[in-house]
PDB file of N, CA and C in Angstrom:
ATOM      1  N   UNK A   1     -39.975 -26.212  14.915  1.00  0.00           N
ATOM      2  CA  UNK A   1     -41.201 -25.646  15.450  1.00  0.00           C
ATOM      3  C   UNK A   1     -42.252 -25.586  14.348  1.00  0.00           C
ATOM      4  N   UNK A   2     -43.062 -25.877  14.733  1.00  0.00           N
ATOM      5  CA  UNK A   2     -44.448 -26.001  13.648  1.00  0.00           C
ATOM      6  C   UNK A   2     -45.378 -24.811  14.008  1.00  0.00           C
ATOM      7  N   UNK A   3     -45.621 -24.004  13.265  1.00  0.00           N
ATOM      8  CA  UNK A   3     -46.764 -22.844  13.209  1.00  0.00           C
ATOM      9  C   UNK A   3     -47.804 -23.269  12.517  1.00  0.00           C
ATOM     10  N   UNK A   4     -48.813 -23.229  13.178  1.00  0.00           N
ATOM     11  CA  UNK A   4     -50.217 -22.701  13.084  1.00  0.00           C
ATOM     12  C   UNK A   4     -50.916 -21.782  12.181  1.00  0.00           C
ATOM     13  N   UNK A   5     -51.913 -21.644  11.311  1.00  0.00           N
ATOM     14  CA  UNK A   5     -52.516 -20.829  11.081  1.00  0.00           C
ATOM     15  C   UNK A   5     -52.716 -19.239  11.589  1.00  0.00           C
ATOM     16  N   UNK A   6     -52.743 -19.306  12.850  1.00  0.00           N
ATOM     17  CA  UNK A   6     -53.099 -18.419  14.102  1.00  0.00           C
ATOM     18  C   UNK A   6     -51.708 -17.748  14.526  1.00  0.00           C
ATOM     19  N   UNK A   7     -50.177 -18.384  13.914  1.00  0.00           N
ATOM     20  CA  UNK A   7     -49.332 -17.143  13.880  1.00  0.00           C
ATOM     21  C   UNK A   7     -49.148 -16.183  13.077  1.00  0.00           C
ATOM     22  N   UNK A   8     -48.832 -15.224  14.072  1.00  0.00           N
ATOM     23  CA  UNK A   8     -48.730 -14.061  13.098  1.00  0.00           C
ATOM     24  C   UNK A   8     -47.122 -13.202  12.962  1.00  0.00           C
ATOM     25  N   UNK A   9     -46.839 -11.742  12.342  1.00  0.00           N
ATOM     26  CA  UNK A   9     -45.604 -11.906  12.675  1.00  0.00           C
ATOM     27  C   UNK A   9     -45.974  -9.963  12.628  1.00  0.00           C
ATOM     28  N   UNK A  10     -45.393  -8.974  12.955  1.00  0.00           N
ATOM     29  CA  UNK A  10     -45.398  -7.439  12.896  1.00  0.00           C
ATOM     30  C   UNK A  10     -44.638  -6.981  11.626  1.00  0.00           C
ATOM     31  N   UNK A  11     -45.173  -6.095  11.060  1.00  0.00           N
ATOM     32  CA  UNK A  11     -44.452  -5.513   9.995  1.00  0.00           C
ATOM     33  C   UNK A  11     -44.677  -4.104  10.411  1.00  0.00           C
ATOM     34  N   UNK A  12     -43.787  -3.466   9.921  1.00  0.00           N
ATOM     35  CA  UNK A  12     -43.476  -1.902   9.996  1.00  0.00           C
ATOM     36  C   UNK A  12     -44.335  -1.395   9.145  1.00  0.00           C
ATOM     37  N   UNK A  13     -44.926  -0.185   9.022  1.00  0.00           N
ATOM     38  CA  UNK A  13     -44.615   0.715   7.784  1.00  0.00           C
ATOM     39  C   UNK A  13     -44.846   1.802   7.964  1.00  0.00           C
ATOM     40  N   UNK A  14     -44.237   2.936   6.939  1.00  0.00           N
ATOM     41  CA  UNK A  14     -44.329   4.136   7.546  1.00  0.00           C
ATOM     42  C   UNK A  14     -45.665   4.648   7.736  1.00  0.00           C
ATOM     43  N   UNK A  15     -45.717   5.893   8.332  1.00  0.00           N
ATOM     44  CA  UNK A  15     -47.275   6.394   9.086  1.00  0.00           C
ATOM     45  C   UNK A  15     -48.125   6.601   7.385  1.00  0.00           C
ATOM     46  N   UNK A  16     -46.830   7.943   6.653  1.00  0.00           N
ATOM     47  CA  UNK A  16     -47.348   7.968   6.146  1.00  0.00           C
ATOM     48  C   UNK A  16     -48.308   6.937   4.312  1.00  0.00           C
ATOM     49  N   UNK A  17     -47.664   5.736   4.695  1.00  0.00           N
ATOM     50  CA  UNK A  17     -48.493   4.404   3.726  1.00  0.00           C
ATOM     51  C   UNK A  17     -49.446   4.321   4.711  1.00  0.00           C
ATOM     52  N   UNK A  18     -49.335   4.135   5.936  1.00  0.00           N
ATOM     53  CA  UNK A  18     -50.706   3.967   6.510  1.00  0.00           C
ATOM     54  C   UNK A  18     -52.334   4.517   7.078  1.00  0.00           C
ATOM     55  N   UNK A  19     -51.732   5.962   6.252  1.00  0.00           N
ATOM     56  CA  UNK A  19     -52.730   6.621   6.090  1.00  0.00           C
ATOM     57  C   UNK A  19     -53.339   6.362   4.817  1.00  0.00           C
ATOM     58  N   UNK A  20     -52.322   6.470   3.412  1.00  0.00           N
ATOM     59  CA  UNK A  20     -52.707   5.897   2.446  1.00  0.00           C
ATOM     60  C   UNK A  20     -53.524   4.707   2.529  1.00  0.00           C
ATOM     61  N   UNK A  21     -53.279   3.875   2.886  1.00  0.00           N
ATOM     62  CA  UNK A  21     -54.080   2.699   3.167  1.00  0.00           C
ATOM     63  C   UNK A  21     -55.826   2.633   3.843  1.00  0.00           C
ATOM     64  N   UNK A  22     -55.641   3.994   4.741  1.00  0.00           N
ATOM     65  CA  UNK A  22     -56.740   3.932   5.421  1.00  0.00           C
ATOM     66  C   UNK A  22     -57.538   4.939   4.449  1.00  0.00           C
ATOM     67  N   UNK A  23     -57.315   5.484   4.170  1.00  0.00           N
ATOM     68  CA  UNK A  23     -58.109   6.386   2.755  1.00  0.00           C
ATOM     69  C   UNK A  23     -58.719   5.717   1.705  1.00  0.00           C
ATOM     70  N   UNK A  24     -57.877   4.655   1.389  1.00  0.00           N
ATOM     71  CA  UNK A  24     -58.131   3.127   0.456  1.00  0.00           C
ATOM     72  C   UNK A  24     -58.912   2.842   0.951  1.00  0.00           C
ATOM     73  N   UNK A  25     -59.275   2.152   2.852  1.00  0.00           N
ATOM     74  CA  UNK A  25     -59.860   1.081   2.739  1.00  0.00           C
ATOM     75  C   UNK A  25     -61.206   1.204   2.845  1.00  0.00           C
ATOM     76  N   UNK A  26     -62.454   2.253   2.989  1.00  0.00           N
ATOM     77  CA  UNK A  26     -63.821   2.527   2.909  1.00  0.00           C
ATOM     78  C   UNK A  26     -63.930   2.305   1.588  1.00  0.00           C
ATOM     79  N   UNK A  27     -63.370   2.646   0.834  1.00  0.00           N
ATOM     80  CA  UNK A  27     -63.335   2.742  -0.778  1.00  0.00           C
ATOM     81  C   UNK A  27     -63.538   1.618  -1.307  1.00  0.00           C
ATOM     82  N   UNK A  28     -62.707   0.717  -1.110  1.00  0.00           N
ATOM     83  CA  UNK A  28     -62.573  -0.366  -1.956  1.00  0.00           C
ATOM     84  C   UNK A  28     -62.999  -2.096  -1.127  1.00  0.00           C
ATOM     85  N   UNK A  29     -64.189  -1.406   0.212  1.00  0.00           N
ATOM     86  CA  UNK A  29     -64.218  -2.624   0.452  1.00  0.00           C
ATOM     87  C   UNK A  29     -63.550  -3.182   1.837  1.00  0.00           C
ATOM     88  N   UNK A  30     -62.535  -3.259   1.784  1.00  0.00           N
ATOM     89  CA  UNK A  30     -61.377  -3.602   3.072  1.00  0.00           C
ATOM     90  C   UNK A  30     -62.025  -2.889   4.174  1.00  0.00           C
ATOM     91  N   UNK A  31     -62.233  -3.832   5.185  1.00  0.00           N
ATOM     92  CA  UNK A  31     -62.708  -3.714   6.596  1.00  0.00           C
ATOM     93  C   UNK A  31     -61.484  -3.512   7.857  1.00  0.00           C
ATOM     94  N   UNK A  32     -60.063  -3.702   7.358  1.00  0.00           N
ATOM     95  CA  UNK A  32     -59.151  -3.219   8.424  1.00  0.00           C
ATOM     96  C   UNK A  32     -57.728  -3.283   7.374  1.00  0.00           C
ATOM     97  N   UNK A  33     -56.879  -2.871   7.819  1.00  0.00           N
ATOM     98  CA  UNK A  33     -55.104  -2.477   7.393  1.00  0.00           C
ATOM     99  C   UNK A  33     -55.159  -4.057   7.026  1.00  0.00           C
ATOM    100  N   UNK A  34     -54.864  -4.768   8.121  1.00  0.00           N
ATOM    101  CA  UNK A  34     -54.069  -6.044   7.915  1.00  0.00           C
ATOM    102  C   UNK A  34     -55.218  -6.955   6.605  1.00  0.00           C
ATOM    103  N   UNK A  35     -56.365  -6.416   6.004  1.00  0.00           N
ATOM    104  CA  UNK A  35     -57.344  -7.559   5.269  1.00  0.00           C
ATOM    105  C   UNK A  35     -56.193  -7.352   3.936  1.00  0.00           C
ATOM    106  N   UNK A  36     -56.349  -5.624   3.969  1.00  0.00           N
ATOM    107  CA  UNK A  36     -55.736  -5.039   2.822  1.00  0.00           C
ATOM    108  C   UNK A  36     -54.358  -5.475   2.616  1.00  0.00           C
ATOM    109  N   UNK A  37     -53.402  -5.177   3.469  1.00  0.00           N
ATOM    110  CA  UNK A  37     -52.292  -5.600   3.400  1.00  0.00           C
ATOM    111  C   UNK A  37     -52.278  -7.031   3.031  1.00  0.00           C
ATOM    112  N   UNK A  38     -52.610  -8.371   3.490  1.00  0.00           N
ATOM    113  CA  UNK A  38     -52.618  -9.466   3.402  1.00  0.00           C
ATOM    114  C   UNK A  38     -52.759  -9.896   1.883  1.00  0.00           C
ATOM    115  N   UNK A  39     -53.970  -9.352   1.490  1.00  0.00           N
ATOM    116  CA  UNK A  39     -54.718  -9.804   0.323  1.00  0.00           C
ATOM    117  C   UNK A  39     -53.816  -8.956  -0.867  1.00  0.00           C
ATOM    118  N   UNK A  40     -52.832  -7.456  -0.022  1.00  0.00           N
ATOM    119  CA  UNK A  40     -51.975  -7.478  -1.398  1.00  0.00           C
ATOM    120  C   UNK A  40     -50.877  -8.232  -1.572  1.00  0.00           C
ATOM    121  N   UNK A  41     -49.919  -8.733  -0.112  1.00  0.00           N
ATOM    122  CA  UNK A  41     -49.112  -9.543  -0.369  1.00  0.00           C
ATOM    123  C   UNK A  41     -49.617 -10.901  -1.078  1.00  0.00           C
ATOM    124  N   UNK A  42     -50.638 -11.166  -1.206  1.00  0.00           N
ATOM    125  CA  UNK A  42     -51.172 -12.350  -1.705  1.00  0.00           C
ATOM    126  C   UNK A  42     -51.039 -12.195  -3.102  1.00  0.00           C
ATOM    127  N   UNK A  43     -51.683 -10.736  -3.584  1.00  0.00           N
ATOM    128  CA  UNK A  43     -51.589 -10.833  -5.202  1.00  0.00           C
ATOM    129  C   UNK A  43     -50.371 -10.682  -5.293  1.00  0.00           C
ATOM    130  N   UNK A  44     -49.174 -10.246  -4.976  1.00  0.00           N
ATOM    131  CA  UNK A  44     -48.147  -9.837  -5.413  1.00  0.00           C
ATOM    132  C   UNK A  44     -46.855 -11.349  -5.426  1.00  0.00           C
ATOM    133  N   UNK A  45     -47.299 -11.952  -4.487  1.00  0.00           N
ATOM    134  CA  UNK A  45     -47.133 -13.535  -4.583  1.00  0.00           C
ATOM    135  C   UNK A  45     -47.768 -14.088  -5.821  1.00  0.00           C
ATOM    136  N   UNK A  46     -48.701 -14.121  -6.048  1.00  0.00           N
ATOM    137  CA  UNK A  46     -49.317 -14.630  -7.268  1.00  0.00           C
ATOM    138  C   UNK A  46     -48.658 -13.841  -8.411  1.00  0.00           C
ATOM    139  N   UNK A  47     -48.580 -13.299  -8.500  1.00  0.00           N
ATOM    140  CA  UNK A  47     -47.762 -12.145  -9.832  1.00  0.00           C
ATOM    141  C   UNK A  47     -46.717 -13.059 -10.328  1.00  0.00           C
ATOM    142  N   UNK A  48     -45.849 -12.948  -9.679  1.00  0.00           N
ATOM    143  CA  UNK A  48     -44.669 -13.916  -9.080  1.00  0.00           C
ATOM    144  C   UNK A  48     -44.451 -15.196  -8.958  1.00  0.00           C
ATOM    145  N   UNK A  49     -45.721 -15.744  -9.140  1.00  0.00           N
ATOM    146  CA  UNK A  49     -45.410 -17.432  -9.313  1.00  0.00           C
ATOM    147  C   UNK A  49     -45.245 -18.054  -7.724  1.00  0.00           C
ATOM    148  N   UNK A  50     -45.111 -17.351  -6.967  1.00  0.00           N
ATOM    149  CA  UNK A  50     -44.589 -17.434  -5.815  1.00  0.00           C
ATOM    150  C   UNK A  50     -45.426 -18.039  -4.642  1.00  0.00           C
ATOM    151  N   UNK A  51     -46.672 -17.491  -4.725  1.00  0.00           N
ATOM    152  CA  UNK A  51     -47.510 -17.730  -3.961  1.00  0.00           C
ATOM    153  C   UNK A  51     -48.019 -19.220  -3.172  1.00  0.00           C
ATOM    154  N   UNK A  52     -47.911 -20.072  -1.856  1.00  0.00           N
ATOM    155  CA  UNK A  52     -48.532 -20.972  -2.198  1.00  0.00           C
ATOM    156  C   UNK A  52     -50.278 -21.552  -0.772  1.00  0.00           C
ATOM    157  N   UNK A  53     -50.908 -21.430  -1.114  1.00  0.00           N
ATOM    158  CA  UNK A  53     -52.410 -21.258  -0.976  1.00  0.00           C
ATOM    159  C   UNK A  53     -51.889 -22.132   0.710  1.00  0.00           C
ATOM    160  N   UNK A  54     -52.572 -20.612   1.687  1.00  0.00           N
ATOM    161  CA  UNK A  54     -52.351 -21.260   3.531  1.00  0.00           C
ATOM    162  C   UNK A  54     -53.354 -22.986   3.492  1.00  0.00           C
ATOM    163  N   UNK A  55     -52.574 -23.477   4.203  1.00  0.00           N
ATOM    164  CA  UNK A  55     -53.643 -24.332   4.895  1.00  0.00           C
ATOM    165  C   UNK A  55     -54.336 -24.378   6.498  1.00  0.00           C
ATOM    166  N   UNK A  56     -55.946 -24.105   6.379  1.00  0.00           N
ATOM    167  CA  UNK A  56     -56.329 -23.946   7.375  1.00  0.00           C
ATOM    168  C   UNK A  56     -56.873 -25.230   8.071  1.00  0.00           C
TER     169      UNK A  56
END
């Protein structure tokens, strides 16, 4: 099966990170949970060597 750009997949997390998060995100910019979330799994991939750049 070949995915798309346009899939996506659900992640958990507890309420209380996701308040944390929403306290974060006026602050620093981030316009919703998932920009923030995304863009940290991204650095944390990059940290890691790991990362490798979506194709759209």
């Amino acid at each position: 099966m070949v995915m798309s750009s346009k899939d996506y997949v659900i992640i958990k997390i507890p309420k209380a990170l996701a308040d944390e998060i929403d306290a974060f995100l006026g602050k620093h910019g981030y316009k919703s949970r998932a920009e923030l979330v995304k863009d940290a799994i991204r650095s944390l991939l990059r940290e890691y060597g790991a990362y490798r750049k979506e194709t759209a």
